[in-house]
Protein backbone atom coordinates (compact mmCIF):
# COMPACT_ATOMS: atom_id res chain seq x y z
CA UNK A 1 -54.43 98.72 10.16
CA UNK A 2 -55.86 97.08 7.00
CA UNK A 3 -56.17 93.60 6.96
CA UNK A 4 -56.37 93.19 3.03
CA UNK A 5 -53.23 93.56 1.03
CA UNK A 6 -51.07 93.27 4.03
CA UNK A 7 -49.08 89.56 4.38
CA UNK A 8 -50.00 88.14 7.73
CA UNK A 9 -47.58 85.29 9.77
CA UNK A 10 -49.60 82.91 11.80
CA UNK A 11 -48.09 80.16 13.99
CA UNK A 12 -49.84 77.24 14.66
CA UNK A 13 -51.35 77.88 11.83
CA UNK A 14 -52.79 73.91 10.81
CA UNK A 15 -54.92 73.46 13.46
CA UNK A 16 -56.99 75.58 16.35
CA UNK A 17 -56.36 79.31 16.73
CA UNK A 18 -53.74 79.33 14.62
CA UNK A 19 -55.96 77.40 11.48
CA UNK A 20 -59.28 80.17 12.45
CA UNK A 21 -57.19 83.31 12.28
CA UNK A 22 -55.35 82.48 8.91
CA UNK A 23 -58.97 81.14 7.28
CA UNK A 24 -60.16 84.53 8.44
CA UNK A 25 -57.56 86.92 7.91
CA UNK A 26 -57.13 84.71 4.14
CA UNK A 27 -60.82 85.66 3.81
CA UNK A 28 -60.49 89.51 4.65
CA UNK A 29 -58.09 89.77 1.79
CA UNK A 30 -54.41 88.74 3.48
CA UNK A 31 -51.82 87.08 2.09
CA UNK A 32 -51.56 84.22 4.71
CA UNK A 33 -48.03 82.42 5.56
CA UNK A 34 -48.68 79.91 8.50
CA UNK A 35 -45.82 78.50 10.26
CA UNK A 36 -46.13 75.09 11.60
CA UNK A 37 -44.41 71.65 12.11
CA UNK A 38 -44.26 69.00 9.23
CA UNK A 39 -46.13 66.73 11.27
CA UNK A 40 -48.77 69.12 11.74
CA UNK A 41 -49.19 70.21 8.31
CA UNK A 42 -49.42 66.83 7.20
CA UNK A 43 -52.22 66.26 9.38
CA UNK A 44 -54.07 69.80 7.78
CA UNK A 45 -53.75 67.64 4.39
CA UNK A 46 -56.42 69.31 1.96
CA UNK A 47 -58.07 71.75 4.75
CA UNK A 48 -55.76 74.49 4.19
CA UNK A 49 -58.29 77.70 2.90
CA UNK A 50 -57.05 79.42 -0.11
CA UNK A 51 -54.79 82.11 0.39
CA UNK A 52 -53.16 80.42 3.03
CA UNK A 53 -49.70 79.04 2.65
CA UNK A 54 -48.13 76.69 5.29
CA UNK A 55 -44.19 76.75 5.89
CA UNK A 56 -42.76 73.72 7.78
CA UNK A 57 -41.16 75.70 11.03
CA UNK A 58 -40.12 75.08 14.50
CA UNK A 59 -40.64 78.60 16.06
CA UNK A 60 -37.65 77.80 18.51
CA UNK A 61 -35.63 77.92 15.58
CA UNK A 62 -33.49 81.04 14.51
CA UNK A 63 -32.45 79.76 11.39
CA UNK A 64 -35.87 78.31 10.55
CA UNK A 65 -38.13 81.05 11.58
CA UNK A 66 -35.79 83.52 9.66
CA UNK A 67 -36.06 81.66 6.73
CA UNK A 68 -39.85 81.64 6.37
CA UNK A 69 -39.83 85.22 7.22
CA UNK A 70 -37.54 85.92 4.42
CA UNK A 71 -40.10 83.67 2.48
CA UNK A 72 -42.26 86.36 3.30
CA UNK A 73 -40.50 89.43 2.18
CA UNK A 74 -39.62 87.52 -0.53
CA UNK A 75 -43.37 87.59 -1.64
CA UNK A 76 -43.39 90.79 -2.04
CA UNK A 77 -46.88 91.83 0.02
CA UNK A 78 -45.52 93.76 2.99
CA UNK A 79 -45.42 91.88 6.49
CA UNK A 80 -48.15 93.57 8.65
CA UNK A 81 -49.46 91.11 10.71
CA UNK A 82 -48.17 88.52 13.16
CA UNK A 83 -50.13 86.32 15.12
CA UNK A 84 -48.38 83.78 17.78
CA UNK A 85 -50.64 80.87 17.99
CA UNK A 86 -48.01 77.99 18.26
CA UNK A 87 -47.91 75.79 21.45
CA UNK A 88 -47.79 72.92 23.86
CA UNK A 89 -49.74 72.29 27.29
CA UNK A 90 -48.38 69.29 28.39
CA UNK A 91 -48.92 68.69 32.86
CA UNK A 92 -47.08 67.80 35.66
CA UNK A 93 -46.75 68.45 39.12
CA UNK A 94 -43.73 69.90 40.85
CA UNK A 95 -43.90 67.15 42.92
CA UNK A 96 -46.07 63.76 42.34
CA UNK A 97 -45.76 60.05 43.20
CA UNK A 98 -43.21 59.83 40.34
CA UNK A 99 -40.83 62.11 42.33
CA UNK A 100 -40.29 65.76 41.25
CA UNK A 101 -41.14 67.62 37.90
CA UNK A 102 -39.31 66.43 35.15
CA UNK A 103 -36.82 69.00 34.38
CA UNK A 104 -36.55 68.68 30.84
CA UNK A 105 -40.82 68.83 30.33
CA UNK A 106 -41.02 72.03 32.00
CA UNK A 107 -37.82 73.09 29.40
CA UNK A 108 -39.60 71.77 26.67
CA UNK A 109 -43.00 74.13 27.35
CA UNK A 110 -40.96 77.23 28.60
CA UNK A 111 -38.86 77.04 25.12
CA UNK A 112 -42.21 76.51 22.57
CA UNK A 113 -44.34 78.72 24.35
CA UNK A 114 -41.97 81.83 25.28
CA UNK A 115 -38.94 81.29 23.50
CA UNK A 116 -41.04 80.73 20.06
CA UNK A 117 -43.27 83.33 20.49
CA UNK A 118 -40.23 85.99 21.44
CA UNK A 119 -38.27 84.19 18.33
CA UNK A 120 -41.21 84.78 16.02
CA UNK A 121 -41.38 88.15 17.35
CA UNK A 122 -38.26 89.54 16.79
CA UNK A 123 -37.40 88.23 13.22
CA UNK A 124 -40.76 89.42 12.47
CA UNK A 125 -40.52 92.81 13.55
CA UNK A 126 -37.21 93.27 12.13
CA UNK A 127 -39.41 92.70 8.52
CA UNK A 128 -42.44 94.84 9.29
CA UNK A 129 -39.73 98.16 10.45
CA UNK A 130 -38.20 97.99 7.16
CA UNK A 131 -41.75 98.50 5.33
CA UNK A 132 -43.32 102.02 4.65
CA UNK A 133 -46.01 103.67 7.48
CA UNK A 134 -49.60 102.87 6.84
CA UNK A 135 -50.48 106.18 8.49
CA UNK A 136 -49.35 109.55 9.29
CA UNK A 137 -48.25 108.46 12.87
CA UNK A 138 -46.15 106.15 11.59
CA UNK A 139 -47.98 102.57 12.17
CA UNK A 140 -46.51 99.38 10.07
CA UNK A 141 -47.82 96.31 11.90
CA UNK A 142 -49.37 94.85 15.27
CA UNK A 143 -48.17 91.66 16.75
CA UNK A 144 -50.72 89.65 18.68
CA UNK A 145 -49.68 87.05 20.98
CA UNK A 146 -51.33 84.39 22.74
CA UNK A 147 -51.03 83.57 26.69
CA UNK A 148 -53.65 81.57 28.84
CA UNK A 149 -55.96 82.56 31.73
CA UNK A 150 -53.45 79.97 33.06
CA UNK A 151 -50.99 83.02 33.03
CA UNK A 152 -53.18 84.43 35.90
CA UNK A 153 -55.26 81.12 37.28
CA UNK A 154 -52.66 78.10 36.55
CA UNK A 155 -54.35 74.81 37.89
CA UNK A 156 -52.90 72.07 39.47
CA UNK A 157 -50.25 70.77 37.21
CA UNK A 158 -49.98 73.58 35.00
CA UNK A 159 -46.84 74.72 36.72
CA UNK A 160 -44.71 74.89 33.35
CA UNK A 161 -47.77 76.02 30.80
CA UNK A 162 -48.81 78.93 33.41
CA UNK A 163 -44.67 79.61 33.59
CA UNK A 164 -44.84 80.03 30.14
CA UNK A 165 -48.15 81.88 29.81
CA UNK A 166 -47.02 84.20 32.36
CA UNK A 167 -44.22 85.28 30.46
CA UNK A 168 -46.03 85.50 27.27
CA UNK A 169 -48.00 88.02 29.08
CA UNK A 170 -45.46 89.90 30.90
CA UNK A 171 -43.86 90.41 27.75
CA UNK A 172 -46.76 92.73 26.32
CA UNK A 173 -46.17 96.02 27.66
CA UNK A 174 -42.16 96.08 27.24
CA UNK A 175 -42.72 94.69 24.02
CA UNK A 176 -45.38 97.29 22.63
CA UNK A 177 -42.58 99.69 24.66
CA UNK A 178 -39.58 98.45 22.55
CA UNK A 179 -41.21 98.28 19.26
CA UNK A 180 -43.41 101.93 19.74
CA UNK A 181 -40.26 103.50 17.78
CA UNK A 182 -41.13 101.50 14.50
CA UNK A 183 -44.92 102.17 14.43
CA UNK A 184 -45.66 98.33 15.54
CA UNK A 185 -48.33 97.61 18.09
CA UNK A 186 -47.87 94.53 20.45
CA UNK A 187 -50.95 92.77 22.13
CA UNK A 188 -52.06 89.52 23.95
CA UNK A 189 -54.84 87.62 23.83
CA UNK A 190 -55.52 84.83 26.67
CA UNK A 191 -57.87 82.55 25.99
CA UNK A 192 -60.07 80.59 28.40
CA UNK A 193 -61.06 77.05 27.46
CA UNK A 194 -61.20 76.97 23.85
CA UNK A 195 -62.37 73.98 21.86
CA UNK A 196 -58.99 73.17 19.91
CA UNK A 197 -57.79 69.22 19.02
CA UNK A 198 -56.39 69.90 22.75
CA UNK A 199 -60.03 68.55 23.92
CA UNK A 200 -60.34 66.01 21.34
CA UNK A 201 -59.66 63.01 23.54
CA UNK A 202 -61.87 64.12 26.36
CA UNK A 203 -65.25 62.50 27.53
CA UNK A 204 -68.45 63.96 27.28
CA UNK A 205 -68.80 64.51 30.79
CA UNK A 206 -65.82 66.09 31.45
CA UNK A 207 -66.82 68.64 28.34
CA UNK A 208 -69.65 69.25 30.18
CA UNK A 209 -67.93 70.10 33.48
CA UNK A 210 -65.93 72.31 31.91
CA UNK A 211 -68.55 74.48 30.05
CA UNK A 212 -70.58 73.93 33.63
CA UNK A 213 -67.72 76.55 35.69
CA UNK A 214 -67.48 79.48 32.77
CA UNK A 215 -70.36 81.87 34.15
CA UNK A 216 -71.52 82.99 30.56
CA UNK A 217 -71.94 81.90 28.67
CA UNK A 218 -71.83 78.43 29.58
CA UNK A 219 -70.10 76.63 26.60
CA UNK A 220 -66.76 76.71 25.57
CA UNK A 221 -65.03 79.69 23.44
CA UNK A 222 -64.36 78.58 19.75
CA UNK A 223 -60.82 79.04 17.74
CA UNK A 224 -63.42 81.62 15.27
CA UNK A 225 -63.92 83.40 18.17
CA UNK A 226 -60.45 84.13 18.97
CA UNK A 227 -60.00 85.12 15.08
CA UNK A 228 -62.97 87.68 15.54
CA UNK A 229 -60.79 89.03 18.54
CA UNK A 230 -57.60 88.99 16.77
CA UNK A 231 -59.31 91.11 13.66
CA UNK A 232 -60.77 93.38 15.95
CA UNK A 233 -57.14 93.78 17.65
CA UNK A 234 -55.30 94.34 14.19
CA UNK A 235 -58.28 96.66 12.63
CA UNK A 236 -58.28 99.24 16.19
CA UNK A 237 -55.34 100.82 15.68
CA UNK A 238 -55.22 102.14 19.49
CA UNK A 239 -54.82 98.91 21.10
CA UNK A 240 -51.59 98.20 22.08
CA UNK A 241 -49.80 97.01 25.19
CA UNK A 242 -52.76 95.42 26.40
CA UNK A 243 -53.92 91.81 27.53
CA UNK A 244 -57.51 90.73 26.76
CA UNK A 245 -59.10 87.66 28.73
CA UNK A 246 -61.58 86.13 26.31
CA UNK A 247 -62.94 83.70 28.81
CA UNK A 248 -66.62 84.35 29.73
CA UNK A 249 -65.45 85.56 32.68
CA UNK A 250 -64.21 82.49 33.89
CA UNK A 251 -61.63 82.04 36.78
CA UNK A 252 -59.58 78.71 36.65
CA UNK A 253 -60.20 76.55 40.42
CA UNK A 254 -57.09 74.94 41.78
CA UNK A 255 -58.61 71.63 39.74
């Protein structure tokens, strides 16, 4: 699949994965809609990379998320490309001194970080199957999604985000299954601890704790490193249905 000429949506697109991927794919010649709240956006101000244009979206949306898609089409550069970057990691325990898990918390995470990523999914599909084949066996797009080594390795308090994760994940190979008809590959990547504005209130030491447990290397991954995975993903045209761990082979403790 070529990157350049193709229009790529991104979610999460102002900040962290999502920001990487669209500065990269904008660089390798796409035409770049990224799909992210107002509030975010706001906060991207002048940082946004040529090439790159941001649409205010909630991916939980129907009516929103069809709309930018439409913006999309609209353009006129066929939809190739969808990466799901958008999403929230907020913890609590099932049970804790404050009583049991708030029910409407673990909602909120399930419905961003599944439900957007399946809403992005389908109205983005249903775009890319009504453009022509790139190839003689038919291929027209790739989505990538993104779960978590919490998907496999959820730590204490990451009940809802590995809940989420998980299904993000289990959603690969019926997804690559369901859309194999229209010549559109489906793949996951899950991250291990990435430095994002997730990390941007931590200390020092507790950085340092966490680059101590990944085996190698020692550091944490970077959004441009998840970028350089998601090219690689979109470029290989026989990668699909799979889940990729880009971790440095670590494996999450209990805390």
């Amino acid at each position: 699949m070529e990157i350049s000429g193709s229009a790529a949506i991104i979610t999460g697109a102002a900040s962290g994965l999502g920001a990487a991927t669209a500065a990269r794919f904008a660089g390798l010649g796409a035409t770049v809609f990224g799909l992210d709240l107002q509030q975010s956006i706001e906060r991207a101000g002048d940082s946004v990379p040529p090439g790159v244009t941001l649409i205010p979206t909630d991916v939980t949306s129907n009516d929103e998320v069809a709309a930018a898609v439409a913006t999309v089409v609209e353009s006129g550069v066929p939809p190739r490309i969808v990466v799901n970057c958008a999403g929230v990691g907020w913890a609590g325990r099932i049970l804790s001194k404050n009583g049991p898990h708030d029910l409407e918390l673990f909602r909120t995470v399930i419905t961003v970080n599944l439900l957007g990523t399946f809403n992005v999914m389908r109205l983005a599909a249903d775009a890319i199957a009504k453009t022509e084949p790139v190839d003689e066996y038919g291929q027209r797009g790739v989505v990538i999604n993104t779960a978590s080594v919490a998907a496999f390795e959820g730590q204490v308090g990451q009940i809802a985000y590995s809940a989420s994760k998980g299904g993000v994940a289990g959603m690969t190979i019926p997804a690559a299954r369901d859309l194999a008809q229209f010549g559109i590959r489906v793949d996951t990547i899950a991250p291990g601890i990435i430095d994002t504005p997730m990390l941007a209130g931590v200390t020092e030491e507790y950085r340092k704790g966490l680059e101590a447990g990944v085996p190698f290397p020692s550091r944490l991954g970077r959004p441009d490193e998840y970028a350089q995975l998601a090219q690689y993903i979109v470029e290989h045209d026989y990668l699909n249905g799979e889940v990729f761990r880009m971790d440095g082979a670590l494996r999450m403790a209990p805390r």
